[in-house]
PDB file of N, CA and C in Angstrom:
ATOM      1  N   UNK A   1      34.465   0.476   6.967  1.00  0.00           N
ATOM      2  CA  UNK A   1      34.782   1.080   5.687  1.00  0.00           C
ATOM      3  C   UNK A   1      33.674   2.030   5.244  1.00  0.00           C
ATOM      4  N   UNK A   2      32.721   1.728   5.757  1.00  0.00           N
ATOM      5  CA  UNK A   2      31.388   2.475   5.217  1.00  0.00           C
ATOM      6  C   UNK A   2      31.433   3.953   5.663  1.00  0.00           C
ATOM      7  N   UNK A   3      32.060   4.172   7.419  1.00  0.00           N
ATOM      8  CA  UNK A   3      32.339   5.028   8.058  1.00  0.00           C
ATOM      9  C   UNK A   3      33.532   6.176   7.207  1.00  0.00           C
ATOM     10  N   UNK A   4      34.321   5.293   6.796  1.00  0.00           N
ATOM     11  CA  UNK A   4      35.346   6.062   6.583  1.00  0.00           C
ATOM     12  C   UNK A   4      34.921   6.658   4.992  1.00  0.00           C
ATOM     13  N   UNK A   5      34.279   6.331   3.999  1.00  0.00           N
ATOM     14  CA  UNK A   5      33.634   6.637   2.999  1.00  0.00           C
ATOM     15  C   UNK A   5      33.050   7.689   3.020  1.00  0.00           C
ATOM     16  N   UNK A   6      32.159   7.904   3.877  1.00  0.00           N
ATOM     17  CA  UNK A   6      31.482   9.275   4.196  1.00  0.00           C
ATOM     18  C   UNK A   6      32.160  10.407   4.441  1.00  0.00           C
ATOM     19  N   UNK A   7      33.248  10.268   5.228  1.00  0.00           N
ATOM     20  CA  UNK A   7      34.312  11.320   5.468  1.00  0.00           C
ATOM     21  C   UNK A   7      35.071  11.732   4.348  1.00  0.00           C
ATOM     22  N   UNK A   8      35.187  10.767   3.649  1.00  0.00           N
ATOM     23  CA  UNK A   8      36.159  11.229   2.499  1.00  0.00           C
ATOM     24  C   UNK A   8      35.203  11.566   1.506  1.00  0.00           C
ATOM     25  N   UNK A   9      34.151  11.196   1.362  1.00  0.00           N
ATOM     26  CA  UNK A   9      33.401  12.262   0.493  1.00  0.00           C
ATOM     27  C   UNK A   9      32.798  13.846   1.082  1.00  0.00           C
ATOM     28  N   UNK A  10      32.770  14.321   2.360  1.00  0.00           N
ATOM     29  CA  UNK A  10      32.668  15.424   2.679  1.00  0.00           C
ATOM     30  C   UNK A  10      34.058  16.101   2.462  1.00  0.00           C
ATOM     31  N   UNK A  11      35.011  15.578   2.201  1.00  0.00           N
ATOM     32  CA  UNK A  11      37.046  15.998   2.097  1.00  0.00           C
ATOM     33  C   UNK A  11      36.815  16.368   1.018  1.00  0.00           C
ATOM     34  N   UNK A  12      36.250  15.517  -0.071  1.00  0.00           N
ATOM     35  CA  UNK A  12      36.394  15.414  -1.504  1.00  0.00           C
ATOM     36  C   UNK A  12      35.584  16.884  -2.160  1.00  0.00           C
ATOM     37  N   UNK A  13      34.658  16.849  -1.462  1.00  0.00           N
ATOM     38  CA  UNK A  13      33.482  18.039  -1.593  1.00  0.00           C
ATOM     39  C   UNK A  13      33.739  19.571  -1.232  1.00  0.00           C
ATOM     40  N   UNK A  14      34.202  18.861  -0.560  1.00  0.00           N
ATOM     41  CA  UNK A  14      35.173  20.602   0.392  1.00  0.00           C
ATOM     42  C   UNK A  14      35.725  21.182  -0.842  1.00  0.00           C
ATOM     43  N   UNK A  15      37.046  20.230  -1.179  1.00  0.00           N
ATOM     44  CA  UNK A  15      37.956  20.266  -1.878  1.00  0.00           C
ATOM     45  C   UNK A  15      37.499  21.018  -3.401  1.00  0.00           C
ATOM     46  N   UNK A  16      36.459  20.165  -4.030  1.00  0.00           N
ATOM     47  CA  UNK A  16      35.812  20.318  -5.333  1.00  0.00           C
ATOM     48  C   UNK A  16      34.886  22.150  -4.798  1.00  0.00           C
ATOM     49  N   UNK A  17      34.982  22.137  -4.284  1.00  0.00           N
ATOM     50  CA  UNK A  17      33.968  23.534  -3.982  1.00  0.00           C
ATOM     51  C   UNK A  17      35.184  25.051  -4.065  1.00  0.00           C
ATOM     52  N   UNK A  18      36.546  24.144  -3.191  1.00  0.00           N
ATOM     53  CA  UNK A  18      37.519  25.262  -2.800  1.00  0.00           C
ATOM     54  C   UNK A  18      38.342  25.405  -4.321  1.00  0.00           C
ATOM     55  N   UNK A  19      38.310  24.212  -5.161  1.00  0.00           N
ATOM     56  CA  UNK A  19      38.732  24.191  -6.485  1.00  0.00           C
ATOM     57  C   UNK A  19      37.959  25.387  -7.691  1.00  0.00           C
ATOM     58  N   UNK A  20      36.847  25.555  -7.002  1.00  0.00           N
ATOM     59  CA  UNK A  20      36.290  26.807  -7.723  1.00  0.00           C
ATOM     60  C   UNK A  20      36.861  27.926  -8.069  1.00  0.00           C
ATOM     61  N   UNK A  21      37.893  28.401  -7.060  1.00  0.00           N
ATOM     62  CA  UNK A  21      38.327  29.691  -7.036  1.00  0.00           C
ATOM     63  C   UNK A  21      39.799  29.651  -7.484  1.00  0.00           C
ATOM     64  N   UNK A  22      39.788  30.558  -9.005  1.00  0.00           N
ATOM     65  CA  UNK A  22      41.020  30.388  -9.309  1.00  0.00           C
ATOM     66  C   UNK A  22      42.062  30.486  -8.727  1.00  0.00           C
ATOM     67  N   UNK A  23      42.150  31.317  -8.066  1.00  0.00           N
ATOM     68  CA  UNK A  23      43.130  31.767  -7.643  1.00  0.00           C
ATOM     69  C   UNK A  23      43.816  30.434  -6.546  1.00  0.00           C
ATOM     70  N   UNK A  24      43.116  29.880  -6.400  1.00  0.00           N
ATOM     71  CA  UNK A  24      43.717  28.653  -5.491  1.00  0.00           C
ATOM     72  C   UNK A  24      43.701  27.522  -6.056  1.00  0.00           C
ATOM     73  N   UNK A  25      43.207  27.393  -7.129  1.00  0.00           N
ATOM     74  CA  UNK A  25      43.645  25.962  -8.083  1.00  0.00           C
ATOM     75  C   UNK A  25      45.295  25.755  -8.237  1.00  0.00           C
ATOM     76  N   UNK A  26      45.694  26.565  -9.393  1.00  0.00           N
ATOM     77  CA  UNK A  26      47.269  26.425  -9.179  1.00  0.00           C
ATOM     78  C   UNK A  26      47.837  27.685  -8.246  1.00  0.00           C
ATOM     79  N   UNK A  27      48.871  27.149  -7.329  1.00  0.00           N
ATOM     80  CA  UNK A  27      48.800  28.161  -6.457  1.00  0.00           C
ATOM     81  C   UNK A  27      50.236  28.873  -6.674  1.00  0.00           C
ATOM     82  N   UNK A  28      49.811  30.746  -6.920  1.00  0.00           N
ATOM     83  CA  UNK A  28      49.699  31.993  -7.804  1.00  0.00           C
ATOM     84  C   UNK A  28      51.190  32.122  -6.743  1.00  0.00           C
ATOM     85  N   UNK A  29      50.580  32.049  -5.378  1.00  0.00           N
ATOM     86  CA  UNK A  29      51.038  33.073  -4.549  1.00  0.00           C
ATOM     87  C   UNK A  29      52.688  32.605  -4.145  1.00  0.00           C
ATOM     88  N   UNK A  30      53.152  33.383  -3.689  1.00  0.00           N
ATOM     89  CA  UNK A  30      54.083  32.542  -3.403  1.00  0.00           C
ATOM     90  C   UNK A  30      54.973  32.386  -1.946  1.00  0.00           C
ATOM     91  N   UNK A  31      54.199  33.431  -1.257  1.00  0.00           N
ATOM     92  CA  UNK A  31      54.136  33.655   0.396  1.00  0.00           C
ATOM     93  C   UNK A  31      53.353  32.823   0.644  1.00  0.00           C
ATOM     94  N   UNK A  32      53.310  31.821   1.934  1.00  0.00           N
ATOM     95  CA  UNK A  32      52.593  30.781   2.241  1.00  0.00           C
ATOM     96  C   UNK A  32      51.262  31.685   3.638  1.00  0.00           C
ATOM     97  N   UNK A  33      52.033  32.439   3.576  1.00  0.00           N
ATOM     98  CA  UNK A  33      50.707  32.928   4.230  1.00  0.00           C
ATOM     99  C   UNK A  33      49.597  33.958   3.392  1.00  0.00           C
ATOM    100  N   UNK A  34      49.980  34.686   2.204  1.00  0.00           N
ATOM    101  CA  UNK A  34      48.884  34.793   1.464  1.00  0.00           C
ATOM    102  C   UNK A  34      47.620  33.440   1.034  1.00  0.00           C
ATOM    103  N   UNK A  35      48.893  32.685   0.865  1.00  0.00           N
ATOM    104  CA  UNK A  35      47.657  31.633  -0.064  1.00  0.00           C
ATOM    105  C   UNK A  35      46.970  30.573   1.193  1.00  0.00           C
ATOM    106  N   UNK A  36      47.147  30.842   2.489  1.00  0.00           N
ATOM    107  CA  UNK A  36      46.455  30.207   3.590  1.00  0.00           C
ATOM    108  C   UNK A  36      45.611  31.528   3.741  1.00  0.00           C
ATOM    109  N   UNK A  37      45.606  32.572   3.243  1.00  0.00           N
ATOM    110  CA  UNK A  37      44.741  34.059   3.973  1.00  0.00           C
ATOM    111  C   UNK A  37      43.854  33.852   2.422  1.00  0.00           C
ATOM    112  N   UNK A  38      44.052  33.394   1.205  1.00  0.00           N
ATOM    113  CA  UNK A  38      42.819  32.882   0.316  1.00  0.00           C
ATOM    114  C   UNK A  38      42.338  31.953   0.566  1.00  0.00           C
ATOM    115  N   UNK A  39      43.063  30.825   0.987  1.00  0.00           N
ATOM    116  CA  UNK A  39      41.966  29.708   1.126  1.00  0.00           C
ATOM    117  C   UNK A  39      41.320  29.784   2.459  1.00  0.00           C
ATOM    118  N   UNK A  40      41.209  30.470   3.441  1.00  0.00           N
ATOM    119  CA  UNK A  40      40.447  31.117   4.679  1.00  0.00           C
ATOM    120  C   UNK A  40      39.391  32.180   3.679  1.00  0.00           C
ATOM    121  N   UNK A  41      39.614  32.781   3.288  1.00  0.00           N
ATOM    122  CA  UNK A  41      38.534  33.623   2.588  1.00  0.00           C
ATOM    123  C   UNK A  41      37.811  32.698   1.582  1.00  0.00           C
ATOM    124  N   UNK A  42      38.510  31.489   0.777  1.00  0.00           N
ATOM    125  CA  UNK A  42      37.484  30.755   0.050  1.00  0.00           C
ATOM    126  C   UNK A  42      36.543  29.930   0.805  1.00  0.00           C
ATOM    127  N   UNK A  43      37.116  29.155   2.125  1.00  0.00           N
ATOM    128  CA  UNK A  43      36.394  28.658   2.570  1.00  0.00           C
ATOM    129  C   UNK A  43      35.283  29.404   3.765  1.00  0.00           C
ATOM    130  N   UNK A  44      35.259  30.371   3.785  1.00  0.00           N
ATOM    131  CA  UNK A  44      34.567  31.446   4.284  1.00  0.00           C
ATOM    132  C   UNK A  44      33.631  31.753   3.775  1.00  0.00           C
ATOM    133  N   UNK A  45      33.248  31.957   2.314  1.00  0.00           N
ATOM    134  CA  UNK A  45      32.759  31.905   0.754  1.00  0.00           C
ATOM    135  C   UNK A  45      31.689  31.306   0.998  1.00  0.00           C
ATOM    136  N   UNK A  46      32.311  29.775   0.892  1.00  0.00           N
ATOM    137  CA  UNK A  46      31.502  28.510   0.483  1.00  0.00           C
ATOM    138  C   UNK A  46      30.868  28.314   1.800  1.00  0.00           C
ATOM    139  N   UNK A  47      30.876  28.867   2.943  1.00  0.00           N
ATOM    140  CA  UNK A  47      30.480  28.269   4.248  1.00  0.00           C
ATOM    141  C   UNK A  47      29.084  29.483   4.329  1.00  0.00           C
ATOM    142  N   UNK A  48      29.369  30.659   3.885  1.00  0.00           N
ATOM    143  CA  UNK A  48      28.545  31.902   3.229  1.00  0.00           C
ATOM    144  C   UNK A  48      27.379  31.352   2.780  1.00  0.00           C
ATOM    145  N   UNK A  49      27.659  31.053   1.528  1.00  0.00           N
ATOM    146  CA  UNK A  49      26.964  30.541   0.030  1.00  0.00           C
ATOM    147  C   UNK A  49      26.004  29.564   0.624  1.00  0.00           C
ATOM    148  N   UNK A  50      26.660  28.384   1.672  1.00  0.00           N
ATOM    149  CA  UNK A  50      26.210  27.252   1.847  1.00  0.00           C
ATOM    150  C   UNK A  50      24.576  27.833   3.060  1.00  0.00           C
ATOM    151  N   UNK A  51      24.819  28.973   3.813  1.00  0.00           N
ATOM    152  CA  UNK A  51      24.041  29.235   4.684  1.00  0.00           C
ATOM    153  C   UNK A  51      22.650  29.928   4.314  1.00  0.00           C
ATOM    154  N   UNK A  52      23.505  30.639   3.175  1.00  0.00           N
ATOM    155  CA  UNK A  52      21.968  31.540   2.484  1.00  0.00           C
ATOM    156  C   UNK A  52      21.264  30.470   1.484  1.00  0.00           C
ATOM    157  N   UNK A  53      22.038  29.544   1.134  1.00  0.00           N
ATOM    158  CA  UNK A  53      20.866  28.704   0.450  1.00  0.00           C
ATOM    159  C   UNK A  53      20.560  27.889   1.514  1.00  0.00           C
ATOM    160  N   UNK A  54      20.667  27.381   2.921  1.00  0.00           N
ATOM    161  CA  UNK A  54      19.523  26.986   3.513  1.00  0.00           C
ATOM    162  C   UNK A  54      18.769  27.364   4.391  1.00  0.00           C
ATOM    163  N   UNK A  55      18.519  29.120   4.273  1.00  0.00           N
ATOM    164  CA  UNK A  55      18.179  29.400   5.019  1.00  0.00           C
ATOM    165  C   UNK A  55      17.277  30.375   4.511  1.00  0.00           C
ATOM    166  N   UNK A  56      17.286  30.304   2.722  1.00  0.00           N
ATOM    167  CA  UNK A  56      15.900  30.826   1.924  1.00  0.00           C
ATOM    168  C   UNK A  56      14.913  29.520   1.669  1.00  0.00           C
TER     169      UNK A  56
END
């Protein structure tokens, strides 16, 4: 259980990070491949964001 805890808090985190961006909270779009071509660019973002702060 301890195992599986950890995973679901990196899910949870993802999630809370990709929740940032309005545009993908309630979802706008209504082509399913726009709103998979934002959440590829949000999580693109946060994977961005995540590199330059550890790498100043």
């Amino acid at each position: 259980s301890e195992r599986l805890g950890r995973r679901r808090w990196v899910i949870e985190r993802t999630m809370s990070w990709l929740t940032g961006y309005r545009r993908l909270s309630p979802r706008y779009e209504r082509d399913h491949r726009n709103y998979l071509a934002f959440l590829g660019l949000a999580a693109a973002l946060c994977c961005y964001k995540r590199l330059v702060r550890l790498t100043t």
